[in-house]
Protein backbone atom coordinates (compact mmCIF):
# COMPACT_ATOMS: atom_id res chain seq x y z
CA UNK A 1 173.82 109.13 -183.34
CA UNK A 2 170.07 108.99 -183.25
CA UNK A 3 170.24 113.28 -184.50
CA UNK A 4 172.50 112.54 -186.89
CA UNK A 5 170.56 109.81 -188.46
CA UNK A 6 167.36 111.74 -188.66
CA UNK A 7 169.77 114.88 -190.21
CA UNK A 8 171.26 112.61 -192.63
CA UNK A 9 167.80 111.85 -193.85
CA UNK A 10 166.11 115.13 -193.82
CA UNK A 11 169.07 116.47 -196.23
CA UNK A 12 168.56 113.54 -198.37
CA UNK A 13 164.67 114.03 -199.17
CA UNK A 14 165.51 117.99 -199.59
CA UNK A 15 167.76 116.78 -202.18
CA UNK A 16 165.75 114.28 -203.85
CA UNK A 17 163.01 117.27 -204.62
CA UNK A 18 165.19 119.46 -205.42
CA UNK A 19 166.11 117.37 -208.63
CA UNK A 20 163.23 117.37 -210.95
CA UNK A 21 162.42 114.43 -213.24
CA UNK A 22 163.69 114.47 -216.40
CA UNK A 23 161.22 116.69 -218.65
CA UNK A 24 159.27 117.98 -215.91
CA UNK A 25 158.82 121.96 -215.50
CA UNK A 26 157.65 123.90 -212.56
CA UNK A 27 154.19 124.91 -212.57
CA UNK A 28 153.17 128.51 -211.69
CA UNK A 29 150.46 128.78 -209.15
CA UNK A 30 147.04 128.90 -209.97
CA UNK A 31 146.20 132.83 -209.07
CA UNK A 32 143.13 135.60 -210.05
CA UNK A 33 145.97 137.22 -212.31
CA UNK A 34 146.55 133.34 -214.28
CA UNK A 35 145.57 134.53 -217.61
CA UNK A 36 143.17 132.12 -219.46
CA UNK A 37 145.88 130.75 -221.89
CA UNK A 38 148.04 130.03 -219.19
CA UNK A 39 145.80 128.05 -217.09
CA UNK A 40 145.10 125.89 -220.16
CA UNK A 41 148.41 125.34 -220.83
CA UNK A 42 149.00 123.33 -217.32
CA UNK A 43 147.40 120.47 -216.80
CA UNK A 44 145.68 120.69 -212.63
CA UNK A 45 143.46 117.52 -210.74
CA UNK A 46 140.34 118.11 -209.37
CA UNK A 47 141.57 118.65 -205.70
CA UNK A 48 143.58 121.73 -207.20
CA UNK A 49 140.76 123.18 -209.25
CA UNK A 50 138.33 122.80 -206.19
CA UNK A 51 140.78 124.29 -203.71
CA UNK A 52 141.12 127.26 -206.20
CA UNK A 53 137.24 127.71 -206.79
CA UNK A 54 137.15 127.57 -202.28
CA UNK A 55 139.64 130.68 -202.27
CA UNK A 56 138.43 132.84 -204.47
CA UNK A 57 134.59 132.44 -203.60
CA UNK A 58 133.52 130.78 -206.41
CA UNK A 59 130.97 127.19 -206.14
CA UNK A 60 133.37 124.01 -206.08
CA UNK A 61 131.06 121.66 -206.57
CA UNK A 62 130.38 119.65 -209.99
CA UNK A 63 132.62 117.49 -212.15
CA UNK A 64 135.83 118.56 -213.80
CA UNK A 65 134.73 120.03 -216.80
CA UNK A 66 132.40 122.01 -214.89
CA UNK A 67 135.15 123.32 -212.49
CA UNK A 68 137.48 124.59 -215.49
CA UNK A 69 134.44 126.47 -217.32
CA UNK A 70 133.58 128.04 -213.98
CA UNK A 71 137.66 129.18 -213.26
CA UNK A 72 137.97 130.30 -216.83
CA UNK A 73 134.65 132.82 -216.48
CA UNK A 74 136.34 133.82 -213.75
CA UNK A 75 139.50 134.75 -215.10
CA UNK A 76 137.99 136.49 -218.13
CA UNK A 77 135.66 138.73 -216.24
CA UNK A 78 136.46 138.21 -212.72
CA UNK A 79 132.70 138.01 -212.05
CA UNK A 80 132.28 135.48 -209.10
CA UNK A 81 128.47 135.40 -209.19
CA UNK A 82 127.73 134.04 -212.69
CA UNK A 83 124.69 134.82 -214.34
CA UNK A 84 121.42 133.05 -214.83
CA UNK A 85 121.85 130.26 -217.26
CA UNK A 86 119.30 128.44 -219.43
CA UNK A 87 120.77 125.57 -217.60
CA UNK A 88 118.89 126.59 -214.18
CA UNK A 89 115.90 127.19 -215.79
CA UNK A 90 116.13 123.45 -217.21
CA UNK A 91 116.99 122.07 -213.53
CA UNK A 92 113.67 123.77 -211.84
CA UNK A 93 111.72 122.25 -214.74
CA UNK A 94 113.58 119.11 -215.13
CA UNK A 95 112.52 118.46 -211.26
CA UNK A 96 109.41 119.39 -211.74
CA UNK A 97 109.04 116.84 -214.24
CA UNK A 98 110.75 114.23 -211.85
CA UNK A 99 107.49 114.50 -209.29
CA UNK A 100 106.04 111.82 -210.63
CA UNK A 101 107.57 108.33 -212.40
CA UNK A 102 110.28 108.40 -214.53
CA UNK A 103 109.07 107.23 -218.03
CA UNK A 104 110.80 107.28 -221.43
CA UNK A 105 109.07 110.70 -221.72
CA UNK A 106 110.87 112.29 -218.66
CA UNK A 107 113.11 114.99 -219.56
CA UNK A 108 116.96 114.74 -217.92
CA UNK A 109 117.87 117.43 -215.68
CA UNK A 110 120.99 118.27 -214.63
CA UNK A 111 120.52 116.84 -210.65
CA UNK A 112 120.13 113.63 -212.76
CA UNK A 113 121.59 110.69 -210.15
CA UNK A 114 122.27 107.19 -210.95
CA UNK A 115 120.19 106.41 -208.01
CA UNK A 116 117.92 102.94 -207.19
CA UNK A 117 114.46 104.44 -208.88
CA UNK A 118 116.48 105.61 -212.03
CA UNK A 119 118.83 102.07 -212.17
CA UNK A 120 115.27 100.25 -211.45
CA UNK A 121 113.74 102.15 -214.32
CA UNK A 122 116.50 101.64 -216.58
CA UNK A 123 116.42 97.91 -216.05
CA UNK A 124 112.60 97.88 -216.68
CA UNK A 125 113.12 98.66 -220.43
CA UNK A 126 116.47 97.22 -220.96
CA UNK A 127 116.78 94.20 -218.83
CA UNK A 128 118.44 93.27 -215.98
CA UNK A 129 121.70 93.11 -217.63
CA UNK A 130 121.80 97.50 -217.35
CA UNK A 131 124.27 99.34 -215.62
CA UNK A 132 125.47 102.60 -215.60
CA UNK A 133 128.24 103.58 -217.59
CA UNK A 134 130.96 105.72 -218.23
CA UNK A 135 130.06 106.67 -221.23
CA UNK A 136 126.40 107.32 -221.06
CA UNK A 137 127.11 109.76 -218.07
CA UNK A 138 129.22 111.40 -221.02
CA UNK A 139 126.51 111.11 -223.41
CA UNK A 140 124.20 113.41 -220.98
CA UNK A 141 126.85 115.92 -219.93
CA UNK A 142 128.21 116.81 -223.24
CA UNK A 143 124.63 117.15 -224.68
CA UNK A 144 122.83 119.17 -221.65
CA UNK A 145 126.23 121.38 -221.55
CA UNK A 146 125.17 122.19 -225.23
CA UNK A 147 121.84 122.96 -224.17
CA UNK A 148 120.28 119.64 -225.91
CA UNK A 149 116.38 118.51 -224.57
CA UNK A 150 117.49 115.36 -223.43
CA UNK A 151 114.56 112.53 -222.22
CA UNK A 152 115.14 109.53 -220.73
CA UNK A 153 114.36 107.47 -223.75
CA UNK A 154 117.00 108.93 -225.29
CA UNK A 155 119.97 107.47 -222.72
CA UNK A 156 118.08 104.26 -223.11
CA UNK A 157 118.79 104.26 -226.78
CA UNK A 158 121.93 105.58 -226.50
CA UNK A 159 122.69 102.58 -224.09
CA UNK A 160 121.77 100.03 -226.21
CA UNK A 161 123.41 101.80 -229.47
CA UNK A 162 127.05 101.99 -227.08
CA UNK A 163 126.31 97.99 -226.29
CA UNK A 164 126.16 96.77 -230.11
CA UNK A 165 129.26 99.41 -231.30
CA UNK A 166 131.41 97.36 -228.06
CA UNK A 167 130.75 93.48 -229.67
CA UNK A 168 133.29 95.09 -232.44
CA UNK A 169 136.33 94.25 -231.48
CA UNK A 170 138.38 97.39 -232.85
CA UNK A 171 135.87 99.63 -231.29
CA UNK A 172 137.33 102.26 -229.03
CA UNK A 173 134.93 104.22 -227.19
CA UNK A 174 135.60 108.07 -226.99
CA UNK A 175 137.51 109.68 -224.07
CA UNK A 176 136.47 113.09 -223.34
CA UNK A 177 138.51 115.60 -223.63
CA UNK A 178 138.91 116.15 -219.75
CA UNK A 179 140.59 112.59 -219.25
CA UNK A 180 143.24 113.35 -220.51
CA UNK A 181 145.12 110.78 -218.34
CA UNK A 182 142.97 107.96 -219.44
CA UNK A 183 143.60 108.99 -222.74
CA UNK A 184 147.62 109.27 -222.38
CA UNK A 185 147.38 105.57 -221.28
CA UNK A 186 145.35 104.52 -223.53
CA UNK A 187 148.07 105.38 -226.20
CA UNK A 188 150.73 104.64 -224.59
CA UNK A 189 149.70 100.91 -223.76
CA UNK A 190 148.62 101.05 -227.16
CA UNK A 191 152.25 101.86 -228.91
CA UNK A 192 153.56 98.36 -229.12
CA UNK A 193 156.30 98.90 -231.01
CA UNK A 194 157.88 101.40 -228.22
CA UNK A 195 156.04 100.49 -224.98
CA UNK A 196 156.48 96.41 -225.63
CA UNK A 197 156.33 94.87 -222.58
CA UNK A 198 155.61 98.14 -220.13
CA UNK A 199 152.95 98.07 -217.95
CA UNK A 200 151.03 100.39 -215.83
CA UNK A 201 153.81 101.75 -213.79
CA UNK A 202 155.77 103.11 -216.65
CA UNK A 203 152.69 104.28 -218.16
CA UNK A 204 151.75 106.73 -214.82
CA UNK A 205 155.86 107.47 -214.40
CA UNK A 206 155.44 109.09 -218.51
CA UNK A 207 152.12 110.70 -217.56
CA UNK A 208 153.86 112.63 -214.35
CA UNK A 209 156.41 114.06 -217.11
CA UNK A 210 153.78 115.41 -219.51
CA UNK A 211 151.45 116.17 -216.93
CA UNK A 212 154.22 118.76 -215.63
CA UNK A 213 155.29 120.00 -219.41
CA UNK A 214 153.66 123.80 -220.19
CA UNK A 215 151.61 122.57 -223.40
CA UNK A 216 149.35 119.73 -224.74
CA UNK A 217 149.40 117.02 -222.49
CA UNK A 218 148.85 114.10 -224.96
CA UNK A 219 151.07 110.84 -225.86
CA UNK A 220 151.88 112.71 -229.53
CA UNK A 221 153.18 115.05 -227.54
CA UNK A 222 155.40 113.53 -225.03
CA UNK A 223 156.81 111.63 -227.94
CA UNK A 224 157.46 115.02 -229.86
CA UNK A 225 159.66 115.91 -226.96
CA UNK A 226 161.85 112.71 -227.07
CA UNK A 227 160.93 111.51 -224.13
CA UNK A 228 160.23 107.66 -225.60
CA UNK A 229 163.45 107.21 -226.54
């Protein structure tokens, strides 16, 4: 009885994954061969981009953003050893400038850490109300990625000028472009005249249906496809 119990279930979860959701699409495997367009096309977590960057040799360390520029070198040239960026060069000299205190002076390198001394010095200028932030760490990716001097004073202002655009009440701050989850809930919550009354459940359950579709993987999107109705 017992073996035919533990039969009767096995068949049923084989079944149960056999039948995709409604909208979803299977994803090809990440591979040296994925061609650059493809692997843009398919949206991947962290965890898979990581694993990838492990298999094929490649440093898996950094945020997301990082990860994908790294994969798509890779798949364009196949080099696994990239080359010397200006970057580095601004890392040996941004620590070098990090020997002594941090001041408004200091230029931001990119082993910048939200660490006690820089949360200390932070709170020194702006008061004790500081605290790091989303969208300052955004603020300093986006511009050292560009190859931006960046000092210390500059996050400070930056801060303080994300702090007064927040007390307006229709502000939205900016999402990068690599959230794109954040940003899919963000509109859906926000569609009141569809998604009246949903909550954060339905909101993940629509995400795991884009999140599988070959293409953008935005709200506009998902409701091109008919999938809100």
């Amino acid at each position: 009885m017992a073996e035919r119990a533990r039969g009767t279930r096995k068949k049923s979860s084989k079944s149960a994954r056999a039948t995709p959701r409604r909208g979803e699409e299977e994803r090809p495997p990440l591979t040296p061969e994925t061609s650059v367009e493809e692997f843009h096309n398919h949206y991947r977590y962290l965890n898979e981009l990581t694993a990838f960057c492990r298999s094929q040799g490649l440093p898996a360390s950094g945020q997301k953003q990082e990860l994908v520029a790294r994969i798509e070198e890779f798949l364009k040239t196949g080099r696994r050893d990239p080359a010397p960026t200006k970057a580095r060069a601004r890392k040996k000299s941004a620590a070098a400038a990090r020997s002594g205190p941090i001041t408004l002076d200091t230029v931001v390198g990119d082993d910048f850490k939200c660490d006690a001394e820089t949360r200390d010095f932070f709170k020194s200028v702006i008061g004790d109300h500081f605290h790091f932030t989303a969208h300052l760490q955004q603020f300093r990716r986006e511009r050292q990625r560009k190859g931006v001097r960046l000092t210390y004073g500059d996050l400070v202002q930056e801060w303080l000028a994300e702090r007064e655009r927040r007390k307006d009440p229709n502000y939205k701050s900016k999402i990068g472009r690599y959230w794109q989850y954040n940003q899919f809930v963000r509109d859906f919550m926000a569609d009141k005249q569809r998604n009246a009354g949903k909550g954060m459940s339905e909101a993940a359950r629509a995400w795991n249906i884009i999140r599988a579709h070959s293409g953008p993987h935005n709200y506009e999107e998902y409701r091109r496809l008919g999938h809100d109705e």
